[in-house]
PDB file of N, CA and C in Angstrom:
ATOM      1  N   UNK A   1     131.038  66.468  43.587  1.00  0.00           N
ATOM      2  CA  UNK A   1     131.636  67.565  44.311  1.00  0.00           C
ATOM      3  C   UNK A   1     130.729  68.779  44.167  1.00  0.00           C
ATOM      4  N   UNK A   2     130.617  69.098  45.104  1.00  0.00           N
ATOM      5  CA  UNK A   2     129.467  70.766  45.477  1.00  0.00           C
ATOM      6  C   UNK A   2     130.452  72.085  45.530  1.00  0.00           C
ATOM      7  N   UNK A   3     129.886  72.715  45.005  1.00  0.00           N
ATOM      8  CA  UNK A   3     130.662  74.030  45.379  1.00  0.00           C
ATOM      9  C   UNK A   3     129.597  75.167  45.854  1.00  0.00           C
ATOM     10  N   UNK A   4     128.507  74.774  46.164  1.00  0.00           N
ATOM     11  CA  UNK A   4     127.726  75.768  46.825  1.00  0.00           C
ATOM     12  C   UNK A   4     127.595  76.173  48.275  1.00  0.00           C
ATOM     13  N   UNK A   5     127.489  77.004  48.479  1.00  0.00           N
ATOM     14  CA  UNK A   5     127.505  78.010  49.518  1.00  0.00           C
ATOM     15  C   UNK A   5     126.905  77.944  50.497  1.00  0.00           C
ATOM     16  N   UNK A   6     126.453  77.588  52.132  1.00  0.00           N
ATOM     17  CA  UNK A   6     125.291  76.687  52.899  1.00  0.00           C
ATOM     18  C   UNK A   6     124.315  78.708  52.619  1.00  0.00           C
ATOM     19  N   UNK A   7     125.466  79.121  53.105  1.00  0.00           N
ATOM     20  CA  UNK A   7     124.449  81.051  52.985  1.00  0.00           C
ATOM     21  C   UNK A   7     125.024  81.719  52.175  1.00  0.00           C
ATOM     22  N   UNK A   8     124.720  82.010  50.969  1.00  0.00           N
ATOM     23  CA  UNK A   8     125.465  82.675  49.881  1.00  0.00           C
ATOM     24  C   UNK A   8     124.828  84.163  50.506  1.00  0.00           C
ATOM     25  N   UNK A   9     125.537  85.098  50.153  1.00  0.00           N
ATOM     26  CA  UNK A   9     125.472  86.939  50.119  1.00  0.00           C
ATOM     27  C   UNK A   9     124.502  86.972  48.811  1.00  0.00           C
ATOM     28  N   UNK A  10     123.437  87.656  49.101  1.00  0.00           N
ATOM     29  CA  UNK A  10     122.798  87.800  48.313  1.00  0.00           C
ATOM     30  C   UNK A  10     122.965  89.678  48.190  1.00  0.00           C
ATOM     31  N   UNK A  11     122.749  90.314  47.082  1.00  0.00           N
ATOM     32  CA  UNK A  11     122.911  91.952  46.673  1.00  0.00           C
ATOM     33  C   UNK A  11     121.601  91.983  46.171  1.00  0.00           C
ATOM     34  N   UNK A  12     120.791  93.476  47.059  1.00  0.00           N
ATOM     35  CA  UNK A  12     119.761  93.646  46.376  1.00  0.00           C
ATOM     36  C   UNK A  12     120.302  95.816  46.197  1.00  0.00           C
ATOM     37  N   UNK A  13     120.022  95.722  44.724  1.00  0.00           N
ATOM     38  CA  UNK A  13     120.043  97.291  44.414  1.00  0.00           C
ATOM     39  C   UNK A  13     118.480  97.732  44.466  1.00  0.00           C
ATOM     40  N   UNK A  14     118.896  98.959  45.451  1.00  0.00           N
ATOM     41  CA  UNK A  14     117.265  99.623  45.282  1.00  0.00           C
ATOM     42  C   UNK A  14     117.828 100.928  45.012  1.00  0.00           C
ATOM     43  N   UNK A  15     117.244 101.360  43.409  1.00  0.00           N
ATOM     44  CA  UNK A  15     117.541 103.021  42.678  1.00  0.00           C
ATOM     45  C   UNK A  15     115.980 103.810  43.411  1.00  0.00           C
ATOM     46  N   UNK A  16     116.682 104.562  44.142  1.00  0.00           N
ATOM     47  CA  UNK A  16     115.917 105.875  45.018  1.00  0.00           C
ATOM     48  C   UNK A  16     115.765 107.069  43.899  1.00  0.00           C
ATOM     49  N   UNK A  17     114.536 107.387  43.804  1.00  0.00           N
ATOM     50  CA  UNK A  17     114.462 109.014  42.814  1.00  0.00           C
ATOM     51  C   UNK A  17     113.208 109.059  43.463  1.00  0.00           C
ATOM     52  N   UNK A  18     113.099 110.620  44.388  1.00  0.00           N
ATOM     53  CA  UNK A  18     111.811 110.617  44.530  1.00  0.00           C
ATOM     54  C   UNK A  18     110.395 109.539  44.902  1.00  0.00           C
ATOM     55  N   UNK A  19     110.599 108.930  46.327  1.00  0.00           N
ATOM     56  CA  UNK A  19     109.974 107.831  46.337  1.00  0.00           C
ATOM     57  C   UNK A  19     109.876 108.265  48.026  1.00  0.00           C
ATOM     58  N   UNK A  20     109.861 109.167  48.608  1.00  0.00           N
ATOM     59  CA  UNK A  20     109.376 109.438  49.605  1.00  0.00           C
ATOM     60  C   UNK A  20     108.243 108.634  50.851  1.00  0.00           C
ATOM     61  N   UNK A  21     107.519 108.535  50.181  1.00  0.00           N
ATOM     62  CA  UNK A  21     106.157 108.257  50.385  1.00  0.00           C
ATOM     63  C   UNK A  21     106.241 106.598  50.664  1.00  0.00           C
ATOM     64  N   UNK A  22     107.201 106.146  50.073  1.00  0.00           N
ATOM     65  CA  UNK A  22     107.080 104.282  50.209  1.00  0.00           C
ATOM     66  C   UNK A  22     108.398 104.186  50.335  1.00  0.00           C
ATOM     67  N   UNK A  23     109.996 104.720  50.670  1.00  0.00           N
ATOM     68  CA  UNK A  23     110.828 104.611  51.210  1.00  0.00           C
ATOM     69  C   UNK A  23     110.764 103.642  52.068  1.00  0.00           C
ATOM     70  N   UNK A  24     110.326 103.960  53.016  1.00  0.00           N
ATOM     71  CA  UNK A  24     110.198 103.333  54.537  1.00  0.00           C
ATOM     72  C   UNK A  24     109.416 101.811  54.187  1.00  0.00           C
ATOM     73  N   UNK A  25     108.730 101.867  53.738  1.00  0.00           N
ATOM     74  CA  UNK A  25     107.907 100.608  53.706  1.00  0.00           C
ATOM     75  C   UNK A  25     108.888  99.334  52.930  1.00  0.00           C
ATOM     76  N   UNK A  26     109.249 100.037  51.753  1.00  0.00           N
ATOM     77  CA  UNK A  26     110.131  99.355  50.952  1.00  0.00           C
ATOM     78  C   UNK A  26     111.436  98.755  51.828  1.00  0.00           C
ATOM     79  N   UNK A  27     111.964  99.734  52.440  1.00  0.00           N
ATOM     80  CA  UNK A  27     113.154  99.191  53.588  1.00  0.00           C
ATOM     81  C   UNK A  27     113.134  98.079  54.453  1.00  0.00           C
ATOM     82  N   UNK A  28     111.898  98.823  55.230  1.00  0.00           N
ATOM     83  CA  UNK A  28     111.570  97.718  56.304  1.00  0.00           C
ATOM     84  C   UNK A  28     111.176  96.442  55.436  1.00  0.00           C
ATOM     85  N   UNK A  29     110.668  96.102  54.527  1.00  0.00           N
ATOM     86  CA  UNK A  29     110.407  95.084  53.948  1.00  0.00           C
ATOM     87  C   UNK A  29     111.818  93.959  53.759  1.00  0.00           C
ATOM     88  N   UNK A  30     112.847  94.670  53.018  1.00  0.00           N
ATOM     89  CA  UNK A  30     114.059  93.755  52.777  1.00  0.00           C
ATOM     90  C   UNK A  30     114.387  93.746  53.525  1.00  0.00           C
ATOM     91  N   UNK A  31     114.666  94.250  55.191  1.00  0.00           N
ATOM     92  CA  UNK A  31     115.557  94.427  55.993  1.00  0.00           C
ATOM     93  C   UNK A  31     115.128  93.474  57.330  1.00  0.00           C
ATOM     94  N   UNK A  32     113.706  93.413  57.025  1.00  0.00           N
ATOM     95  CA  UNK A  32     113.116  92.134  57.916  1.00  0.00           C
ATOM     96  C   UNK A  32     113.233  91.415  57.348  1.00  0.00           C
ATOM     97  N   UNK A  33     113.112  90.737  56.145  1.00  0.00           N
ATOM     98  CA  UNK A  33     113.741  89.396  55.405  1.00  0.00           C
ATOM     99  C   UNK A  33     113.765  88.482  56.198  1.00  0.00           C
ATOM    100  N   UNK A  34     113.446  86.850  56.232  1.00  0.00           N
ATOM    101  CA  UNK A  34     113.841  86.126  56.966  1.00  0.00           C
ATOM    102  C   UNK A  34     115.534  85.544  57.080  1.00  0.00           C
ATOM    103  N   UNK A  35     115.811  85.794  55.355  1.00  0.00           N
ATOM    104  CA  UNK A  35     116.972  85.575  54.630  1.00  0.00           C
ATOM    105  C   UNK A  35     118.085  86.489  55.506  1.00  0.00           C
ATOM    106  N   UNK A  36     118.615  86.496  55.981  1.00  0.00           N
ATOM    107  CA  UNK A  36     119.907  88.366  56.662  1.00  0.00           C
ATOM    108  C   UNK A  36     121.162  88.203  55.744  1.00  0.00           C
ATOM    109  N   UNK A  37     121.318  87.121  55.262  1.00  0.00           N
ATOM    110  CA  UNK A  37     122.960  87.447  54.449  1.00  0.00           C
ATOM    111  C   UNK A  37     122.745  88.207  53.608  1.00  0.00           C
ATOM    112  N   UNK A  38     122.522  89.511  53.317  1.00  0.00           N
ATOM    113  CA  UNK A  38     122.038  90.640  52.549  1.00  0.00           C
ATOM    114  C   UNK A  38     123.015  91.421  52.185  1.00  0.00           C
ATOM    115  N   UNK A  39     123.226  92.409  51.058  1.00  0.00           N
ATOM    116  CA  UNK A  39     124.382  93.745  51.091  1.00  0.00           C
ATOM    117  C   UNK A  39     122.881  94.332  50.090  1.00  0.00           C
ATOM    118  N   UNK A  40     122.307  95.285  51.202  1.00  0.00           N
ATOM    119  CA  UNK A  40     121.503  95.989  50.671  1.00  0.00           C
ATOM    120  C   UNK A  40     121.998  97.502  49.859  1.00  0.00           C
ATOM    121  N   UNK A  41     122.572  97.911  48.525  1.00  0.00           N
ATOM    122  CA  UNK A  41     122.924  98.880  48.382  1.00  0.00           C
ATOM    123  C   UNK A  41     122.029  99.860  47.137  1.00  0.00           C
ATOM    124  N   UNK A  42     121.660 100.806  48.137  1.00  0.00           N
ATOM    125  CA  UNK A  42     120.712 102.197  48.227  1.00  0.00           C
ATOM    126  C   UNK A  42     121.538 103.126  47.133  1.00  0.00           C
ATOM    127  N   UNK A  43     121.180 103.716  46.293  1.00  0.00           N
ATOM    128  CA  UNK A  43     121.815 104.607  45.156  1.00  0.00           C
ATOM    129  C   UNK A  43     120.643 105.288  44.743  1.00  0.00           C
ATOM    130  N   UNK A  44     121.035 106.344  45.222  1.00  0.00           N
ATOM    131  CA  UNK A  44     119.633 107.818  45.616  1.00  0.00           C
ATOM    132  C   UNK A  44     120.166 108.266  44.223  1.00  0.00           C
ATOM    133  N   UNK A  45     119.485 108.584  43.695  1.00  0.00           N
ATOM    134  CA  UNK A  45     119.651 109.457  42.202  1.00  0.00           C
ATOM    135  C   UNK A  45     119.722 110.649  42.483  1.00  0.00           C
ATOM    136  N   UNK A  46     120.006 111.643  42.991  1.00  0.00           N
ATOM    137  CA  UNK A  46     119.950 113.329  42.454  1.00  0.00           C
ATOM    138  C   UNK A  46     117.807 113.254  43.259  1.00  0.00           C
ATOM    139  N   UNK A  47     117.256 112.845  44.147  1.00  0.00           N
ATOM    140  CA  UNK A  47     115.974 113.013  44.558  1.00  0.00           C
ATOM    141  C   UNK A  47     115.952 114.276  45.175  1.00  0.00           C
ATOM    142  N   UNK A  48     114.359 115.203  44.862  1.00  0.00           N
ATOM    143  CA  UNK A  48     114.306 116.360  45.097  1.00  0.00           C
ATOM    144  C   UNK A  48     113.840 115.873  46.449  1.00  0.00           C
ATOM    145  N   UNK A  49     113.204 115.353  46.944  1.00  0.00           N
ATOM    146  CA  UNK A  49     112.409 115.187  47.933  1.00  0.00           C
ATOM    147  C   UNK A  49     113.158 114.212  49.620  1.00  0.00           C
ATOM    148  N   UNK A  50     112.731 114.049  50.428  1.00  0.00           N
ATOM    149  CA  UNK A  50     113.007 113.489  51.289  1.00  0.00           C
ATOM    150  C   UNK A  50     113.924 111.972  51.599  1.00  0.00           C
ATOM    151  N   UNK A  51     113.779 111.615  50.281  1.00  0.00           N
ATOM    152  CA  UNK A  51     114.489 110.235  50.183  1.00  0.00           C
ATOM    153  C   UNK A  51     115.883 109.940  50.629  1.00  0.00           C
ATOM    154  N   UNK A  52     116.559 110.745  50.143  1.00  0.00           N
ATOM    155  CA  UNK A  52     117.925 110.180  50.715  1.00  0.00           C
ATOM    156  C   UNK A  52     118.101 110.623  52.050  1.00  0.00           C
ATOM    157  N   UNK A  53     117.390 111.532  53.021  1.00  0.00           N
ATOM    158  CA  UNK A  53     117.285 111.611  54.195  1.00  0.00           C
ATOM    159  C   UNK A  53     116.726 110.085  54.984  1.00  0.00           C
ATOM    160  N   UNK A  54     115.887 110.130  54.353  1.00  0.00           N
ATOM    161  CA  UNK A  54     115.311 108.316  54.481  1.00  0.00           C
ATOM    162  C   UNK A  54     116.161 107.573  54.420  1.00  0.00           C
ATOM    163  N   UNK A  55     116.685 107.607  53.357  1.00  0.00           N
ATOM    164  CA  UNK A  55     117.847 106.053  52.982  1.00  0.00           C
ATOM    165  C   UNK A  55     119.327 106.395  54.216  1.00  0.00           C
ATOM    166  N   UNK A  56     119.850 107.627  54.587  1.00  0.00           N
ATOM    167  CA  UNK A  56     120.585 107.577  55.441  1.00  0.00           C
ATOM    168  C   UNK A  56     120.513 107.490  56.717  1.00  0.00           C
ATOM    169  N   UNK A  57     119.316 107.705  57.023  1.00  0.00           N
ATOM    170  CA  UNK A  57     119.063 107.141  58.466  1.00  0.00           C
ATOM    171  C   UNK A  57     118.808 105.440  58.284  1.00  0.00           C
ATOM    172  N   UNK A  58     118.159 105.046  57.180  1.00  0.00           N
ATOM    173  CA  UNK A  58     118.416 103.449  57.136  1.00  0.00           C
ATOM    174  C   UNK A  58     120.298 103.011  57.324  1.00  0.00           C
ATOM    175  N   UNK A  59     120.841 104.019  56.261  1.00  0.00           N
ATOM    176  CA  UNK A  59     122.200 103.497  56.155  1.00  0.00           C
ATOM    177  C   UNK A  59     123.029 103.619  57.751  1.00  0.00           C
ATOM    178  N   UNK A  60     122.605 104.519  58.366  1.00  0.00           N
ATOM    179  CA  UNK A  60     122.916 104.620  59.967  1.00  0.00           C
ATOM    180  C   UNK A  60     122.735 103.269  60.599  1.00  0.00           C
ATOM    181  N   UNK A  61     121.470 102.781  60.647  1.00  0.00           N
ATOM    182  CA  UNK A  61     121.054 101.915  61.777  1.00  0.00           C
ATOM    183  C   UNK A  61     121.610 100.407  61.092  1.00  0.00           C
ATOM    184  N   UNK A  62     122.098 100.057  59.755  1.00  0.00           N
ATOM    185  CA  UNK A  62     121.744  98.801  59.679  1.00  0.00           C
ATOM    186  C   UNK A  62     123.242  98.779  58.635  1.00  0.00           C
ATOM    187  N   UNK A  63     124.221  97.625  59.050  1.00  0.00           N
ATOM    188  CA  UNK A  63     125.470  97.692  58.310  1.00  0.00           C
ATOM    189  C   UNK A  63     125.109  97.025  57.234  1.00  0.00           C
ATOM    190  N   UNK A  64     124.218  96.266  56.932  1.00  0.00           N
ATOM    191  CA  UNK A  64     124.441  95.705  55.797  1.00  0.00           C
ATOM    192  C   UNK A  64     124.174  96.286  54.123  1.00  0.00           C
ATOM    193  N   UNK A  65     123.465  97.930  54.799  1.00  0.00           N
ATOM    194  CA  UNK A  65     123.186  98.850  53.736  1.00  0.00           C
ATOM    195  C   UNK A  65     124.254  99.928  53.486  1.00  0.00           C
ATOM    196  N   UNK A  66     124.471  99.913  51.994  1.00  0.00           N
ATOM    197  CA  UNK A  66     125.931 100.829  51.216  1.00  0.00           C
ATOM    198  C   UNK A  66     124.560 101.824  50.762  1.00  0.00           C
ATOM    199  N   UNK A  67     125.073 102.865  50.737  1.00  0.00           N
ATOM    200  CA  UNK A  67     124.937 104.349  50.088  1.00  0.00           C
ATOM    201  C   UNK A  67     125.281 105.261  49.663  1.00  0.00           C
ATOM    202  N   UNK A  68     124.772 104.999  48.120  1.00  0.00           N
ATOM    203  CA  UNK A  68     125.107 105.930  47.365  1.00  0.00           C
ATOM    204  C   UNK A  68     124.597 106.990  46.601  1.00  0.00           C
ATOM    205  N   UNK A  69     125.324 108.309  46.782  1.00  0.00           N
ATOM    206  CA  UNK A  69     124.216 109.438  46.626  1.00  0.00           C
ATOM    207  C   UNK A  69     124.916 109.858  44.913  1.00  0.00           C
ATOM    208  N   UNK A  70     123.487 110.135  44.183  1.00  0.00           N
ATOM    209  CA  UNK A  70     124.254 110.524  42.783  1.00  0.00           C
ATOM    210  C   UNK A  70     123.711 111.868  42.810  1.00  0.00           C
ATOM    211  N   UNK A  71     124.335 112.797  42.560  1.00  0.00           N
ATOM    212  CA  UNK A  71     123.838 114.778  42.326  1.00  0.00           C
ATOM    213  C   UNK A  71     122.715 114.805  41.437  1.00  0.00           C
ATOM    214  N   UNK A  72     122.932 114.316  39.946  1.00  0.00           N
ATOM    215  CA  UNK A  72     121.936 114.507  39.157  1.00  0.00           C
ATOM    216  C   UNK A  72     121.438 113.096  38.785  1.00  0.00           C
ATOM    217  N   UNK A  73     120.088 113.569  38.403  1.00  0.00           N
ATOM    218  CA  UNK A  73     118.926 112.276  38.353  1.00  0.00           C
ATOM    219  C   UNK A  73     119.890 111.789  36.468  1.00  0.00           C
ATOM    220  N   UNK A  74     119.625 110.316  36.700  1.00  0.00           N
ATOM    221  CA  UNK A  74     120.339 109.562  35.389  1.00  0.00           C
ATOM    222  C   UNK A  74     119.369 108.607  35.020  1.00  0.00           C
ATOM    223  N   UNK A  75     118.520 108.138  35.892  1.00  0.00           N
ATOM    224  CA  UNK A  75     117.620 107.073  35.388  1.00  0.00           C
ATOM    225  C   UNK A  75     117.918 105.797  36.238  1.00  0.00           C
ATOM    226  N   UNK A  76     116.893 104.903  36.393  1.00  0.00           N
ATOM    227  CA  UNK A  76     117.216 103.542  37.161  1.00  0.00           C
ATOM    228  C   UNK A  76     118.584 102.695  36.401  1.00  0.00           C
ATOM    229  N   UNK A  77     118.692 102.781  35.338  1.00  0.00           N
ATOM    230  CA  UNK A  77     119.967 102.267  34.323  1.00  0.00           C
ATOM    231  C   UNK A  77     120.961 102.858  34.744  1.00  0.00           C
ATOM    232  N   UNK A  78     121.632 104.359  35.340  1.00  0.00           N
ATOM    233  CA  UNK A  78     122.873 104.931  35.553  1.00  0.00           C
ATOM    234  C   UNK A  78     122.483 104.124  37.194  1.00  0.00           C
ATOM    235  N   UNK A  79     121.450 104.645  37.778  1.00  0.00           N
ATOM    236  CA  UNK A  79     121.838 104.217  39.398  1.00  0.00           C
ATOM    237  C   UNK A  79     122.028 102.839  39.301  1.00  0.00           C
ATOM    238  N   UNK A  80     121.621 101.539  38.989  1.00  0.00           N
ATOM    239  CA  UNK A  80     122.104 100.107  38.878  1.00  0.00           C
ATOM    240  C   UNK A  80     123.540 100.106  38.356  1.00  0.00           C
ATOM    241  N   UNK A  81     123.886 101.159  36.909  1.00  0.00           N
ATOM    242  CA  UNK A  81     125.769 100.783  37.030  1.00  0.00           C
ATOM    243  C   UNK A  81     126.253 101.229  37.873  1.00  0.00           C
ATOM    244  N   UNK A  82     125.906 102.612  38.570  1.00  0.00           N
ATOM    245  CA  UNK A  82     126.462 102.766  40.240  1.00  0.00           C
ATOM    246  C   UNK A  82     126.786 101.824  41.029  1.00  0.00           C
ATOM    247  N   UNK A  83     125.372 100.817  41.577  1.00  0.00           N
ATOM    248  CA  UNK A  83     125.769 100.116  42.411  1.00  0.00           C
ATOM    249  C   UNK A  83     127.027  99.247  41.449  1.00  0.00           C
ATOM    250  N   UNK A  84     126.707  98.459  40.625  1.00  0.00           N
ATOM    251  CA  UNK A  84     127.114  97.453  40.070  1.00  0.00           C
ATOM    252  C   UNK A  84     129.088  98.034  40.181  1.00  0.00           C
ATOM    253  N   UNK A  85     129.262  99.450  39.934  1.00  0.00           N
ATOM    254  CA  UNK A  85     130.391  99.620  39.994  1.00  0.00           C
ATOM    255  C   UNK A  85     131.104  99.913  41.079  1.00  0.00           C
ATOM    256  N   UNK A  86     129.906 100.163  42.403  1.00  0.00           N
ATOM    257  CA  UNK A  86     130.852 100.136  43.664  1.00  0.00           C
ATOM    258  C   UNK A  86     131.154  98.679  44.341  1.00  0.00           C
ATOM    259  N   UNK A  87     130.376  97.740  43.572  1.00  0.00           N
ATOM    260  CA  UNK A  87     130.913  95.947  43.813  1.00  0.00           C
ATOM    261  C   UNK A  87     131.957  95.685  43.253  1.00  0.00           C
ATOM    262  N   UNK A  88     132.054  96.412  42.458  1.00  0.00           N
ATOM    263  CA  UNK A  88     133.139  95.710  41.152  1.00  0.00           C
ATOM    264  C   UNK A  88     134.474  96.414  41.578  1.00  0.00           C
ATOM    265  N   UNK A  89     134.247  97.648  42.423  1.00  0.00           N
ATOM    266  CA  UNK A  89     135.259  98.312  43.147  1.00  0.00           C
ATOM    267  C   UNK A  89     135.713  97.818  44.353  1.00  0.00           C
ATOM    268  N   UNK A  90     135.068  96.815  44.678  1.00  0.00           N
ATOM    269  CA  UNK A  90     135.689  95.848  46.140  1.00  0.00           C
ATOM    270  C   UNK A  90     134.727  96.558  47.473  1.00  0.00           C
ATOM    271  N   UNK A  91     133.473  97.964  47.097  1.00  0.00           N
ATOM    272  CA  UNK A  91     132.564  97.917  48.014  1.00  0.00           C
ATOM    273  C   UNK A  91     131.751  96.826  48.675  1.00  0.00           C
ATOM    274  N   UNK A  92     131.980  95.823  47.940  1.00  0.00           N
ATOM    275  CA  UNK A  92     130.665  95.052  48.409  1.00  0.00           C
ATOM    276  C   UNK A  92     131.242  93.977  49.189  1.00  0.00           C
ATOM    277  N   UNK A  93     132.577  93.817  49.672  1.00  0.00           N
ATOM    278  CA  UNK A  93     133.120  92.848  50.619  1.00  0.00           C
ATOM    279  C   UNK A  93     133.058  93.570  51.880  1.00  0.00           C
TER     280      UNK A  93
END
């Protein structure tokens, strides 16, 4: 007996701080994927710079990306329990 999935949902967290410059590249990369069963979720840290302007025009055009904006910078460790806690909050269905 199988219990696997033919397309399992795969979650990829990408922690945004100041990353301007390769935003875009980084996006378009997962988002062309050949793979699409995706929940791409974006958790901008507190970035001084252009990034979360970036990540919300991604979060505009493409449903399978969640966004989340944090005020102050915490480190890639606070933005991953972010995401991890807006799944665990029933965001990620």
């Amino acid at each position: 007996m199988s219990f696997e999935q033919p397309n399992p949902a795969v979650g990829i967290i990408i922690p945004i701080y100041n990353v301007e410059p390769y935003l875009k590249q980084c996006l378009d990369s997962v988002i062309h994927q050949t793979y699409q069963n995706l929940q791409i979720i974006l958790v901008d840290d507190g970035s001084t710079d252009q990034s979360f302007e970036i990540a919300y025009e991604y979060f505009q055009k493409d449903q399978r990306i969640a966004l989340i904006k944090r005020n102050k910078n915490g480190g890639m460790g606070a933005a991953r329990n972010s995401a991890l806690d807006y799944i665990s909050n029933g965001g990620g269905e």
